[in-house]
Structure formats: structure tokens, C-alpha cells
PDB file of N, CA and C in Angstrom:
ATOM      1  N   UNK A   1       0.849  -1.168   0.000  1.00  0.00           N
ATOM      2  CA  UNK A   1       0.000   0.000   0.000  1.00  0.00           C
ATOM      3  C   UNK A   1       0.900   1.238   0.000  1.00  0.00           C
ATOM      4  N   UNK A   2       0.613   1.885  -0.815  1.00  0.00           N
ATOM      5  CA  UNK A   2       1.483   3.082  -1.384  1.00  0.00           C
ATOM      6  C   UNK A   2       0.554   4.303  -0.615  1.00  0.00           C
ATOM      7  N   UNK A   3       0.995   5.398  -0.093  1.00  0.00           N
ATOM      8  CA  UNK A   3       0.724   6.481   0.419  1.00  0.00           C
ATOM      9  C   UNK A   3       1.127   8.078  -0.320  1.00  0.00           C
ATOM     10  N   UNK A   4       0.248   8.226  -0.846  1.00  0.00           N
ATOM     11  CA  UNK A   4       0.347   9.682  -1.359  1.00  0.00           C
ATOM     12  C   UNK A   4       1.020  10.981  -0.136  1.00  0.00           C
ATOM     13  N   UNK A   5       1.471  11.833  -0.702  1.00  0.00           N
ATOM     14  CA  UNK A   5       2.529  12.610   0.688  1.00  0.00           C
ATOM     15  C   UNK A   5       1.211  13.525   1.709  1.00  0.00           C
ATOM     16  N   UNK A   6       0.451  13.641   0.471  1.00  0.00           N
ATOM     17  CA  UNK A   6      -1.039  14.669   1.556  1.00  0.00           C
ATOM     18  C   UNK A   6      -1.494  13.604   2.062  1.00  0.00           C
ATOM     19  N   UNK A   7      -1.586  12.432   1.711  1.00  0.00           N
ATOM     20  CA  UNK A   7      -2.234  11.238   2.813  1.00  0.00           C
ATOM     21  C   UNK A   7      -1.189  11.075   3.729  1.00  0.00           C
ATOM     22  N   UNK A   8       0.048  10.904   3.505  1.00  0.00           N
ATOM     23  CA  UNK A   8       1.095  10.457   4.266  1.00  0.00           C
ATOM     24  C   UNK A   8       1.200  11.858   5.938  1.00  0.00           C
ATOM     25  N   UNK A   9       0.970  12.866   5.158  1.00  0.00           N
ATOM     26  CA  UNK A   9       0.796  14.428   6.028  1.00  0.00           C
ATOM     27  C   UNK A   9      -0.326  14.352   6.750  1.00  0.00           C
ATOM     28  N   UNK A  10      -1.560  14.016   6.870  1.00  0.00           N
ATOM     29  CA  UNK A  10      -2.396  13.280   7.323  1.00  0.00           C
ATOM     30  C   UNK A  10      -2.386  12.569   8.162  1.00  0.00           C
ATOM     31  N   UNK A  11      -1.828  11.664   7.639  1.00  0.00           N
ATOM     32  CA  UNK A  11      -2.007  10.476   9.022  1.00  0.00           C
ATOM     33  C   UNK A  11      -0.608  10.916   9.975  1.00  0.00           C
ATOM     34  N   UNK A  12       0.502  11.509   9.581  1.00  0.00           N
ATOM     35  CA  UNK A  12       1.647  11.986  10.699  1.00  0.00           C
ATOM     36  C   UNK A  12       0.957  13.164  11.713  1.00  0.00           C
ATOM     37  N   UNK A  13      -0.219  14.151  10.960  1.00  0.00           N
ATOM     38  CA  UNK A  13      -1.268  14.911  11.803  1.00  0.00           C
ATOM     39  C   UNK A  13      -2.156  14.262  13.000  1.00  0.00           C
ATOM     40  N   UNK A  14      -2.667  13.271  12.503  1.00  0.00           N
ATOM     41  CA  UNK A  14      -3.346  11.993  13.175  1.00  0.00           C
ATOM     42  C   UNK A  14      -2.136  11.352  14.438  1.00  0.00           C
ATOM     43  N   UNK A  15      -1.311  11.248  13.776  1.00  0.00           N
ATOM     44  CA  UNK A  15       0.020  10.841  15.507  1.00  0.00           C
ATOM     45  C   UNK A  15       0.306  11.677  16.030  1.00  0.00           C
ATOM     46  N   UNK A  16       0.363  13.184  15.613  1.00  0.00           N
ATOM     47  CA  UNK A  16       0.521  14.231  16.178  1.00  0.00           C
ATOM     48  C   UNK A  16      -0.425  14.517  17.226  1.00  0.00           C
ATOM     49  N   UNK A  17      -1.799  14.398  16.808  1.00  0.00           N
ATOM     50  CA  UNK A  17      -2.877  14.509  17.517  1.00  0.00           C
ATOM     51  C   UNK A  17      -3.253  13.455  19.236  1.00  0.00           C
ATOM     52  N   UNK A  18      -2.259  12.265  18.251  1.00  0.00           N
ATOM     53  CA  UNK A  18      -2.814  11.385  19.343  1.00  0.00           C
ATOM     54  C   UNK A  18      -1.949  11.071  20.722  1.00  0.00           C
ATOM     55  N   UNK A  19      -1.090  11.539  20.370  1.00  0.00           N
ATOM     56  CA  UNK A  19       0.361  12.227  21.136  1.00  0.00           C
ATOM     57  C   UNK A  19      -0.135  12.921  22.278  1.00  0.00           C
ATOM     58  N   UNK A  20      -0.764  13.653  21.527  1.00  0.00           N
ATOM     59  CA  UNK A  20      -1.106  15.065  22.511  1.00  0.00           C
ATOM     60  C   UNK A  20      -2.561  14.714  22.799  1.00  0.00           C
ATOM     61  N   UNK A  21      -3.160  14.021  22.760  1.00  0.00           N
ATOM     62  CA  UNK A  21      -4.441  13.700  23.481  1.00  0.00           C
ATOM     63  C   UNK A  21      -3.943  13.481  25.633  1.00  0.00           C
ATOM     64  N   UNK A  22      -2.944  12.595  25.237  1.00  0.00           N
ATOM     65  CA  UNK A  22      -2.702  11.863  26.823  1.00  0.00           C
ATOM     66  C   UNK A  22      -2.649  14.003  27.761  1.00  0.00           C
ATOM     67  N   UNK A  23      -2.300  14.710  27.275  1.00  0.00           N
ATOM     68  CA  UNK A  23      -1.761  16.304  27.855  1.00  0.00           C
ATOM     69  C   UNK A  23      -3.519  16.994  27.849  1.00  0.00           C
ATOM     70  N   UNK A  24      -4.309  16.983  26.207  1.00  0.00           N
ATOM     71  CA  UNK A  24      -4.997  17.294  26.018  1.00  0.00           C
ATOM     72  C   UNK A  24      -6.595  17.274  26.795  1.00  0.00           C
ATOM     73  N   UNK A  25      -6.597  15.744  27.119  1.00  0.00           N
ATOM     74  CA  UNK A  25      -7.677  15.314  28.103  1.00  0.00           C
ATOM     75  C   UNK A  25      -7.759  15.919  29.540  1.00  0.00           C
ATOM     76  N   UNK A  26      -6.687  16.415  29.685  1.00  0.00           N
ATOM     77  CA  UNK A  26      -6.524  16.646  31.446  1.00  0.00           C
ATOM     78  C   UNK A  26      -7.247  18.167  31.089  1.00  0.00           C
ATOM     79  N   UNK A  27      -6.510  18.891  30.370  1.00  0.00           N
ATOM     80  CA  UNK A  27      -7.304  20.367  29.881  1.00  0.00           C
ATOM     81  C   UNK A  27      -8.823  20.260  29.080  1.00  0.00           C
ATOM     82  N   UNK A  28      -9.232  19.139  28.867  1.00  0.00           N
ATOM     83  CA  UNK A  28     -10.667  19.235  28.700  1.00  0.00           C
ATOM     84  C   UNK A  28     -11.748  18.990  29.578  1.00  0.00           C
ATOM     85  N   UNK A  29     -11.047  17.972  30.539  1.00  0.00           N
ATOM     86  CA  UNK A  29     -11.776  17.964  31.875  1.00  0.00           C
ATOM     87  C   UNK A  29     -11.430  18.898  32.956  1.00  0.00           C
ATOM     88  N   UNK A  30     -10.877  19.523  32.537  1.00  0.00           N
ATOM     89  CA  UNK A  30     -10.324  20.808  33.980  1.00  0.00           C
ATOM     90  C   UNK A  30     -11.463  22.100  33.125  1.00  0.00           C
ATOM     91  N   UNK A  31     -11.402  22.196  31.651  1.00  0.00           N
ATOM     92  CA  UNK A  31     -12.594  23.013  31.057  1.00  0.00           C
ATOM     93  C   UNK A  31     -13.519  23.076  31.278  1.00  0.00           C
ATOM     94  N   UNK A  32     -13.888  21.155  31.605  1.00  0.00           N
ATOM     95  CA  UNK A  32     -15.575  20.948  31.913  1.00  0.00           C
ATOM     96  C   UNK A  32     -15.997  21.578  33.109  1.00  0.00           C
ATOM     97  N   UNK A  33     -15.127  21.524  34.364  1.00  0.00           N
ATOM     98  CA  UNK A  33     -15.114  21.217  35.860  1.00  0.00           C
ATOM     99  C   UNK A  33     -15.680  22.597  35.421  1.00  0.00           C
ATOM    100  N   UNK A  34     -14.042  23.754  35.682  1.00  0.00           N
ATOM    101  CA  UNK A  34     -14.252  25.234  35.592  1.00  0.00           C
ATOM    102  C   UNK A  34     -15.779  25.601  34.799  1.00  0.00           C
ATOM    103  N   UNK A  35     -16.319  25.161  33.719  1.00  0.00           N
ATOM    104  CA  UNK A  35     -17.590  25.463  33.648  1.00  0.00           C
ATOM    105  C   UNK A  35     -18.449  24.914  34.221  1.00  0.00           C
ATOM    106  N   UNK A  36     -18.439  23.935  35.122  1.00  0.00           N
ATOM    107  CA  UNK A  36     -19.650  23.692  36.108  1.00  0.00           C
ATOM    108  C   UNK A  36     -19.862  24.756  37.446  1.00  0.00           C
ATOM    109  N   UNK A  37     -18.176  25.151  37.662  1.00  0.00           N
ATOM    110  CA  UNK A  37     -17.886  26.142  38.638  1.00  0.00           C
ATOM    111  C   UNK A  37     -18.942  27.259  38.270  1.00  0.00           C
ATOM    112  N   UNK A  38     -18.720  27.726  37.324  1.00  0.00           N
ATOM    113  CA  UNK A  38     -18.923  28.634  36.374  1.00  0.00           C
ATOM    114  C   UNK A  38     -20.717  28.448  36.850  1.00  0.00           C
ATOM    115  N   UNK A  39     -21.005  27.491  36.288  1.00  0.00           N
ATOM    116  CA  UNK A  39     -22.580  27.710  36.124  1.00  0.00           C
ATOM    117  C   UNK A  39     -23.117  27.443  37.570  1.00  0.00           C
ATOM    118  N   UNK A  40     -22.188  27.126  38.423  1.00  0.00           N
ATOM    119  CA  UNK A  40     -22.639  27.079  40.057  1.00  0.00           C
ATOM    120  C   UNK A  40     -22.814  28.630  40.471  1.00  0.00           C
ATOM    121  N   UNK A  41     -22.323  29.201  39.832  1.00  0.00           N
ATOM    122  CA  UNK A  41     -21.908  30.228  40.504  1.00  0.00           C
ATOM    123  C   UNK A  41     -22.854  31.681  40.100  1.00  0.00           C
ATOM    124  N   UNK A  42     -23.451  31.574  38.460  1.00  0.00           N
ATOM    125  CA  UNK A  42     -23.898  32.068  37.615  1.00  0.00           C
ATOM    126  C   UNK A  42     -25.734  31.427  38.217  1.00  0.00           C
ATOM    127  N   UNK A  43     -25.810  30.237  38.523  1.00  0.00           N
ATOM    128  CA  UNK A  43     -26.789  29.606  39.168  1.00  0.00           C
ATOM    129  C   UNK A  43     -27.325  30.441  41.107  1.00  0.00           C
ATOM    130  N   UNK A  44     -26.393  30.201  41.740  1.00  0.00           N
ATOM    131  CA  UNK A  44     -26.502  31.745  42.720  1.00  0.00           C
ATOM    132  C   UNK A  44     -26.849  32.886  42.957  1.00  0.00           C
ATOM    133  N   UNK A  45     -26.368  33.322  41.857  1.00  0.00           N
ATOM    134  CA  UNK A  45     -26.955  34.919  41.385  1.00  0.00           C
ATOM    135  C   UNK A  45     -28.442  34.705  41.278  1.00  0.00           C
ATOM    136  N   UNK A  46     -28.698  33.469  40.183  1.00  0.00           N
ATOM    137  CA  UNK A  46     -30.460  33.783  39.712  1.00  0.00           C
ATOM    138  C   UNK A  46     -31.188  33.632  40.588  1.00  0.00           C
ATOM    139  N   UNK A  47     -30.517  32.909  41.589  1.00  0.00           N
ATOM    140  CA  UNK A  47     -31.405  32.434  42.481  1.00  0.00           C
ATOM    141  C   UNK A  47     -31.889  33.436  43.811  1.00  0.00           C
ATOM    142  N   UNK A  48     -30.435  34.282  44.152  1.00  0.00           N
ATOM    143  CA  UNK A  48     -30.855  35.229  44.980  1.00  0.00           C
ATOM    144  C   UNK A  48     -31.630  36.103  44.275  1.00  0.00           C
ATOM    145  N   UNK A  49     -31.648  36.503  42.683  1.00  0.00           N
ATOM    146  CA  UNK A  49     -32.186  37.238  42.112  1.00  0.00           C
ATOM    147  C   UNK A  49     -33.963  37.328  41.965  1.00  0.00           C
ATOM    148  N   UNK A  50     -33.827  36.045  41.952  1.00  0.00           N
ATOM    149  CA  UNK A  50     -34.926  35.635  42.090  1.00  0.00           C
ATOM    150  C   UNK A  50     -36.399  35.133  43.451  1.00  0.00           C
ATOM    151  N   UNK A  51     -35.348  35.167  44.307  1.00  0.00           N
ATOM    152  CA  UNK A  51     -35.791  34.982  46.136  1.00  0.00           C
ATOM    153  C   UNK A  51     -36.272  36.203  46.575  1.00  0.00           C
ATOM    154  N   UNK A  52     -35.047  37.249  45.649  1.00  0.00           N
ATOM    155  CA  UNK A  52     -35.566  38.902  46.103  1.00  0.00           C
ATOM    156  C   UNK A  52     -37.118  39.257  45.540  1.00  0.00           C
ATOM    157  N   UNK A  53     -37.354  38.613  44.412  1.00  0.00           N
ATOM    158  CA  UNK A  53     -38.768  38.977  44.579  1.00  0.00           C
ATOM    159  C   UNK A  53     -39.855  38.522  44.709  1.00  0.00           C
ATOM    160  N   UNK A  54     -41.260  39.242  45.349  1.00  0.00           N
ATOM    161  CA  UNK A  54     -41.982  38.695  46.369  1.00  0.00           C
ATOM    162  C   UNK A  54     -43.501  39.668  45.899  1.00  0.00           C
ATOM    163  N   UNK A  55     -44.535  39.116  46.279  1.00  0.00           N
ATOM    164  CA  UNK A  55     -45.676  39.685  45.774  1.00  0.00           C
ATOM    165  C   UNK A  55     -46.108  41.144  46.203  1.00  0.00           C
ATOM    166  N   UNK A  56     -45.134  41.611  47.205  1.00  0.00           N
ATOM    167  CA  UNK A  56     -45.421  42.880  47.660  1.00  0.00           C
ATOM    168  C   UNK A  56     -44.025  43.608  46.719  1.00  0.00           C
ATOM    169  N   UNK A  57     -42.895  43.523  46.558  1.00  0.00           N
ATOM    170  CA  UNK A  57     -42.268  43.987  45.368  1.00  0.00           C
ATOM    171  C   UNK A  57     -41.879  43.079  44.338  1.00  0.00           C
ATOM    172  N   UNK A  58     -42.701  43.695  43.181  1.00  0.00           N
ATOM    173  CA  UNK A  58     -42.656  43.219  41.964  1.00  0.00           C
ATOM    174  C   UNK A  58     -41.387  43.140  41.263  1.00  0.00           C
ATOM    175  N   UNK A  59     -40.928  42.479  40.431  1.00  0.00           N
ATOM    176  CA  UNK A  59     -39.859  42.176  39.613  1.00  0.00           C
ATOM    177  C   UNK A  59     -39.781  43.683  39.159  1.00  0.00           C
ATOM    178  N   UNK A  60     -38.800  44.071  39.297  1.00  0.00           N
ATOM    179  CA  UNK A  60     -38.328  45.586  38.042  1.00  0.00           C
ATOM    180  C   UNK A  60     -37.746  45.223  37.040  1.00  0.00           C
ATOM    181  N   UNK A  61     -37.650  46.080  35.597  1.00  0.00           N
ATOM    182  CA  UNK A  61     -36.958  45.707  34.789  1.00  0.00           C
ATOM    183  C   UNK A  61     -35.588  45.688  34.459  1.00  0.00           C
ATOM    184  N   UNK A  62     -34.764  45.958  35.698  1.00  0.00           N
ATOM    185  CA  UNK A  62     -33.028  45.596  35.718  1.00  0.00           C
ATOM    186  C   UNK A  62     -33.500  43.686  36.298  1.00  0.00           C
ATOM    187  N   UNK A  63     -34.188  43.428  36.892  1.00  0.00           N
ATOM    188  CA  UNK A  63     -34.573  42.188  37.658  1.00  0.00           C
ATOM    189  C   UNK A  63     -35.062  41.313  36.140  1.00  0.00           C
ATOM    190  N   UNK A  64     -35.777  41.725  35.420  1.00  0.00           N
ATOM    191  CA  UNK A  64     -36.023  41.056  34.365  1.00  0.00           C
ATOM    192  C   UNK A  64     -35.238  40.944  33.489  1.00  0.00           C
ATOM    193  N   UNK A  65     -34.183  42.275  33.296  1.00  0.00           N
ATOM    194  CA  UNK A  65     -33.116  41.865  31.845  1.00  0.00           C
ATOM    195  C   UNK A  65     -32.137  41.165  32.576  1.00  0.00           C
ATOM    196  N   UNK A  66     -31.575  40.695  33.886  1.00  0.00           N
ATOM    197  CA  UNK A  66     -30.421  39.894  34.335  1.00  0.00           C
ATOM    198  C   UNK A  66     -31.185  38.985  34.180  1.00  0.00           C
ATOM    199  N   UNK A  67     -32.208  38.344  34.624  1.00  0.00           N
ATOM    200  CA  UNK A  67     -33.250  36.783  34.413  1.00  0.00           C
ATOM    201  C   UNK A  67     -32.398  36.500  32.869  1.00  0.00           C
ATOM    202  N   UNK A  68     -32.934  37.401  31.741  1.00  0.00           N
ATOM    203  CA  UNK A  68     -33.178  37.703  30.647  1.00  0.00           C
ATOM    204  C   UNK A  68     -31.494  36.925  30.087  1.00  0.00           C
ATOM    205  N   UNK A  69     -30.425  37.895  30.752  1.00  0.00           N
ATOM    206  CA  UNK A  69     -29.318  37.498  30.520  1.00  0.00           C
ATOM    207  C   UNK A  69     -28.492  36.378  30.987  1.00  0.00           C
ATOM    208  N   UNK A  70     -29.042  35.708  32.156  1.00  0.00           N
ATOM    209  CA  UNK A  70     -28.226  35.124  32.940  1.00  0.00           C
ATOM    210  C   UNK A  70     -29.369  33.244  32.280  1.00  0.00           C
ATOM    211  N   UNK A  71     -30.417  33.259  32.148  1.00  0.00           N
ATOM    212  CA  UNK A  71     -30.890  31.815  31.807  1.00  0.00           C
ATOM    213  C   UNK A  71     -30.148  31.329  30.257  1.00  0.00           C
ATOM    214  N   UNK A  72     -29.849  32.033  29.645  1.00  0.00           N
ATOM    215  CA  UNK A  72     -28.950  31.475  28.284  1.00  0.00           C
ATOM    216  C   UNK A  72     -27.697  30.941  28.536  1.00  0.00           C
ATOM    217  N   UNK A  73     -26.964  31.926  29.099  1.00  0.00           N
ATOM    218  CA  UNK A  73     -25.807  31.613  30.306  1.00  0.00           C
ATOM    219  C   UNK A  73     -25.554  30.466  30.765  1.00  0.00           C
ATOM    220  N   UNK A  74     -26.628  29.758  31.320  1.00  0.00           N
ATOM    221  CA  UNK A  74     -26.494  28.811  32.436  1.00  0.00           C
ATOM    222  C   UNK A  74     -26.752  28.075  31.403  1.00  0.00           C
ATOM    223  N   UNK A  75     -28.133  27.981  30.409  1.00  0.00           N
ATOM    224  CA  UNK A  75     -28.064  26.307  29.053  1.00  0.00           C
ATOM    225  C   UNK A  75     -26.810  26.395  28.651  1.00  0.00           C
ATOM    226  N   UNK A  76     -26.044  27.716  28.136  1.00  0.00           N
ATOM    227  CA  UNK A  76     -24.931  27.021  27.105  1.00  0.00           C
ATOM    228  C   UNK A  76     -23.925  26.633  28.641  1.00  0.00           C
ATOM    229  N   UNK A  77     -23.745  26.992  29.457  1.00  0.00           N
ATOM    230  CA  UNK A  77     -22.730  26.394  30.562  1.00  0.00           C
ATOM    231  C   UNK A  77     -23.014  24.799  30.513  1.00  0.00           C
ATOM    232  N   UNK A  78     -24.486  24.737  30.936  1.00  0.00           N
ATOM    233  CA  UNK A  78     -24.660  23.110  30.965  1.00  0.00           C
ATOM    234  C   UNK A  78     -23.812  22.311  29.933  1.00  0.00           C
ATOM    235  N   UNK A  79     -24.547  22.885  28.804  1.00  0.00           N
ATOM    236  CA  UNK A  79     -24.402  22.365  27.410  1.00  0.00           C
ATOM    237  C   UNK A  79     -22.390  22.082  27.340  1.00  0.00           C
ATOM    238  N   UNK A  80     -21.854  23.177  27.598  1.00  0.00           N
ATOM    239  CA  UNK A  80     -20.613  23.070  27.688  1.00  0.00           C
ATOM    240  C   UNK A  80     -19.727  22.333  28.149  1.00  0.00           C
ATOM    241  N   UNK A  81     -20.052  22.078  29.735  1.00  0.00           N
ATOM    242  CA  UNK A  81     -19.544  21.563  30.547  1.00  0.00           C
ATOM    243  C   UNK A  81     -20.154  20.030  30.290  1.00  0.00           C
ATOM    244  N   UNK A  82     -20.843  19.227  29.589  1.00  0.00           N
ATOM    245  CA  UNK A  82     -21.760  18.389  29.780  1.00  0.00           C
ATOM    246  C   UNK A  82     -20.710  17.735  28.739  1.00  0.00           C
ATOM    247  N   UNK A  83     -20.703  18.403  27.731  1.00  0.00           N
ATOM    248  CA  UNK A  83     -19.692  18.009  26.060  1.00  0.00           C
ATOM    249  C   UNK A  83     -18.474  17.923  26.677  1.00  0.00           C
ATOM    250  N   UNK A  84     -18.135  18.826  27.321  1.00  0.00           N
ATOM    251  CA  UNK A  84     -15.874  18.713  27.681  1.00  0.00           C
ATOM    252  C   UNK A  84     -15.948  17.396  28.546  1.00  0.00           C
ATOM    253  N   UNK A  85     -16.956  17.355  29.514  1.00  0.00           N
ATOM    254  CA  UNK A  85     -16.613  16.212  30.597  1.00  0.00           C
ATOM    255  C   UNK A  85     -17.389  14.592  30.012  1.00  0.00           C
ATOM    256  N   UNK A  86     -18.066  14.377  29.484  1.00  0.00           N
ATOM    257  CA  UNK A  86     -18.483  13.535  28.812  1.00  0.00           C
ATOM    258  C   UNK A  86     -17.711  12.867  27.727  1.00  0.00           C
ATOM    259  N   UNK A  87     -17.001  13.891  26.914  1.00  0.00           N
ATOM    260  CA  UNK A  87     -16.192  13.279  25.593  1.00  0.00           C
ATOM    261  C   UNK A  87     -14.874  13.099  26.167  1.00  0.00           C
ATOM    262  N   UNK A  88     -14.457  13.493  27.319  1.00  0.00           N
ATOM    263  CA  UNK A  88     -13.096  13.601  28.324  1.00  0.00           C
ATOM    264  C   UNK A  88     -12.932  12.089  28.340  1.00  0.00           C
ATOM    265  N   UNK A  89     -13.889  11.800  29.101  1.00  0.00           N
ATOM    266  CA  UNK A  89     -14.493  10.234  29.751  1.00  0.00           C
ATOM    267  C   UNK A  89     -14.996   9.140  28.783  1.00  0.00           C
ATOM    268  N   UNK A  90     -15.382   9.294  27.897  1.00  0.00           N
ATOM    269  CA  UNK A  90     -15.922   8.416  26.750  1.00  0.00           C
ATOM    270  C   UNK A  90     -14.281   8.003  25.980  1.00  0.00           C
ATOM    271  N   UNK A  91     -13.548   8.929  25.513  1.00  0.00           N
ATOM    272  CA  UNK A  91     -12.249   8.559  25.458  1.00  0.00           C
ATOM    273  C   UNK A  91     -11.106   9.431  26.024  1.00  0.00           C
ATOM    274  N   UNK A  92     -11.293   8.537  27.126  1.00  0.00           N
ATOM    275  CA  UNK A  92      -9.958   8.642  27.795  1.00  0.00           C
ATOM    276  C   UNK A  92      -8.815   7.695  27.262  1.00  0.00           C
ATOM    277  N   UNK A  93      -8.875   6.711  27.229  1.00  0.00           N
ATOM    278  CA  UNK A  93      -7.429   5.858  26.929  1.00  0.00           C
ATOM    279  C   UNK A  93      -7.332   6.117  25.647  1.00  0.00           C
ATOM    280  N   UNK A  94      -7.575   5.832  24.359  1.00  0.00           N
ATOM    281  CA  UNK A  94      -7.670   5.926  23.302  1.00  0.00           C
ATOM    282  C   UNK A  94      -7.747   7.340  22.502  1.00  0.00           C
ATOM    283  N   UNK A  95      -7.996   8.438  23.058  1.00  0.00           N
ATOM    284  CA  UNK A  95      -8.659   9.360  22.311  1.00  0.00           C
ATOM    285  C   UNK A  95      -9.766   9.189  21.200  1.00  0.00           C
ATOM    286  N   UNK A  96      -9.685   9.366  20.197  1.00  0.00           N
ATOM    287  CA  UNK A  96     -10.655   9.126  18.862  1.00  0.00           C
ATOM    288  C   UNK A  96     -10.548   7.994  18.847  1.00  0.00           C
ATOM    289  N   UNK A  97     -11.205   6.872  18.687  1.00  0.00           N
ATOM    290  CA  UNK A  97     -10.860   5.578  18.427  1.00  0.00           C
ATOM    291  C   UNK A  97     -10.519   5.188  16.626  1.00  0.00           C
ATOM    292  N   UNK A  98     -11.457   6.251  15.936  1.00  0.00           N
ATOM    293  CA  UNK A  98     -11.180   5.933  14.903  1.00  0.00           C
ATOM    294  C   UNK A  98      -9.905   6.350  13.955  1.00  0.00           C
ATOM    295  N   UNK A  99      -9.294   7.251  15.067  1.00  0.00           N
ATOM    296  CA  UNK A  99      -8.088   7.730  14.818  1.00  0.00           C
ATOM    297  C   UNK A  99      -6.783   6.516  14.851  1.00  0.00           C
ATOM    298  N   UNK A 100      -6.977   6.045  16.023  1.00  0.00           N
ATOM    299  CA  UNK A 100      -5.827   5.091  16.254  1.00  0.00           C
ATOM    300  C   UNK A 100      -6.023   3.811  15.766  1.00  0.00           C
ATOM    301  N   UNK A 101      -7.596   3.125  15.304  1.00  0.00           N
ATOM    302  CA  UNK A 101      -7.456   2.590  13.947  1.00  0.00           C
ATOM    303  C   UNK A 101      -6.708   2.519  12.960  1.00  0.00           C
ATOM    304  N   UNK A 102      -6.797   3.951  11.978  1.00  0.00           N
ATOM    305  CA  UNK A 102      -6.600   3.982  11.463  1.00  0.00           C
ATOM    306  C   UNK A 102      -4.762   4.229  11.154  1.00  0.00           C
ATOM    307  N   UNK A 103      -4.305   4.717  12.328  1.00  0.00           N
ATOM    308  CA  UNK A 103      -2.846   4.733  12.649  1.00  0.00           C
ATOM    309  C   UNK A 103      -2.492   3.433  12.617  1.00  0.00           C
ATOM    310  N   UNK A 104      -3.152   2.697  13.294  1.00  0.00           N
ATOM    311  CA  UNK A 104      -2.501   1.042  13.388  1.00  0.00           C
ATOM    312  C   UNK A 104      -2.904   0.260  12.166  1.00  0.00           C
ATOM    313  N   UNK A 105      -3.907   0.403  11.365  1.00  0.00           N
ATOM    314  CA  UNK A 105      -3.765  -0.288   9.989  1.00  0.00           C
ATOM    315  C   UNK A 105      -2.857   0.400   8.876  1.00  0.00           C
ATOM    316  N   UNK A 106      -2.496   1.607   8.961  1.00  0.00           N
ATOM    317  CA  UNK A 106      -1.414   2.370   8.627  1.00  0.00           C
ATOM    318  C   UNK A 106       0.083   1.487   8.593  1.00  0.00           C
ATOM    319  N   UNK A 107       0.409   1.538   9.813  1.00  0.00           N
ATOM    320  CA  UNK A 107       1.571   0.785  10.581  1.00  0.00           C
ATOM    321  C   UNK A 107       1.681  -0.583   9.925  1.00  0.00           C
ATOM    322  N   UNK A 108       0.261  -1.470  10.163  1.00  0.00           N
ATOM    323  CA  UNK A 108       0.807  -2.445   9.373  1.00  0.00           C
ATOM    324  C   UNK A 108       0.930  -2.710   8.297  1.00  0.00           C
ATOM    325  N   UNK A 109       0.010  -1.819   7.296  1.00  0.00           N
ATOM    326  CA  UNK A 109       0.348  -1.757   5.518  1.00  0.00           C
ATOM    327  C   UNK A 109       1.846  -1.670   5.435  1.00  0.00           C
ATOM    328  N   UNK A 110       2.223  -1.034   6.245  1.00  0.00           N
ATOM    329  CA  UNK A 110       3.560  -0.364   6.119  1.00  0.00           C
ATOM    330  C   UNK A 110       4.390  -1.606   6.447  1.00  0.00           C
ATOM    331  N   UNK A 111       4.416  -2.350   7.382  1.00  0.00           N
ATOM    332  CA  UNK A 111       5.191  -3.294   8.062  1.00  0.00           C
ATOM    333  C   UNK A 111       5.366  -4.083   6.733  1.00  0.00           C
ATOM    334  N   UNK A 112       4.237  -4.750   6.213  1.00  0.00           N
ATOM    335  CA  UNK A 112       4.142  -6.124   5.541  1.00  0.00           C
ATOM    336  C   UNK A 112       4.403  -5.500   4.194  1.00  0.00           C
ATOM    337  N   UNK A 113       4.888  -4.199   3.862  1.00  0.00           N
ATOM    338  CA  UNK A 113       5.423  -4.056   2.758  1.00  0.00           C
ATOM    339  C   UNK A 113       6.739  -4.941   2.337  1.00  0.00           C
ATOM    340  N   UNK A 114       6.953  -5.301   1.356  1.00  0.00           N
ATOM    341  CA  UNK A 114       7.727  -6.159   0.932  1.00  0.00           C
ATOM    342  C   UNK A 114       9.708  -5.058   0.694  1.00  0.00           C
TER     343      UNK A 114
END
């Protein structure tokens, strides 16, 4: 099996990558954490924001545009933190799986070349 040099550039990108996964994973789960921090914290606010008001004072509209600003906030935090720490954990040993597949049928085209 013969390798073209942009395929050959490719798959040395692909070992490059997978190299740096074992460094990479620790900074995607320290991303996830810090955005759970993040939305703990962003989660606090709404909540006192929200405790403050009561049927004898009504919501004002600085009280409604932080609601306003701060509930988008907190989905994409979820959303964020949910993706870094989930795909952290799904591959941890391996990184991409279909990456190091394809590195190791690589390797052996290469081996059993004549």
C-alpha cells in the first residue's frame, strides 16, 4: 500500500494529535469542571435574584433583563460543561478511536510491505 505525501501528512497529523491527546484530556476535563464552577456560581446569582422577589415587590426591569441574561448563560454552561466532561471520559485511553485505527492499519500496511 502506497501512500500519497497529503495522505502520508495526514495520518503523521493523526500521531501528532494522538500524542497530545494523553496532555490534552486533562485540559478538557479541567474546562468541563471550571464550567460547572462557572454555572454554580452564575446559578446563585439567579437564584438570589430571584428569592428577592416577592408579591409585595414586583420584579423591576433591571430584575427582568439579568433573568433575561443570565438563563442562556447557564443552558450554554450546561451544554458546555456536559460536552468537555463527557467526551473527556468516553475517550480517555484511546482518544478518537477511529483515529488510532486507522494509525494502526497504517503501521501495518507499512510493516508487511515487501
Amino acid at each position: 500500500m502506497t501512500f500519497t505525501p497529503e495522505e502520508v501528512a495526514v495520518i503523521e497529523r493523526f500521531r501528532k494529535y494522538q500524542r497530545q491527546w494523553r496532555f490534552l484530556r486533562w485540559g478538557l476535563l479541567l474546562a468541563g469542571v471550571l464550567c460547572a464552577v462557572v454555572l454554580v456560581h452564575v446559578a446563585y446569582w439567579m437564584f438570589l435574584l430571584v428569592s428577592r422577589v416577592s408579591p409585595s415587590a414586583p420584579p423591576t426591569a433591571l430584575d427582568a433583563w439579568l433573568l433575561a441574561q443570565l438563563h442562556p448563560q447557564m443552558i450554554l454552561l450546561i451544554a458546555i460543561a456536559t460536552w468537555f466532561i463527557i467526551r473527556t471520559l468516553l475517550q480517555w485511553r484511546t482518544g478518537d478511536p477511529v483515529v488510532a485505527l486507522l494509525i494502526r492499519l497504517t503501521d501495518d500496511a507499512r510493516a508487511k510491505k515487501p
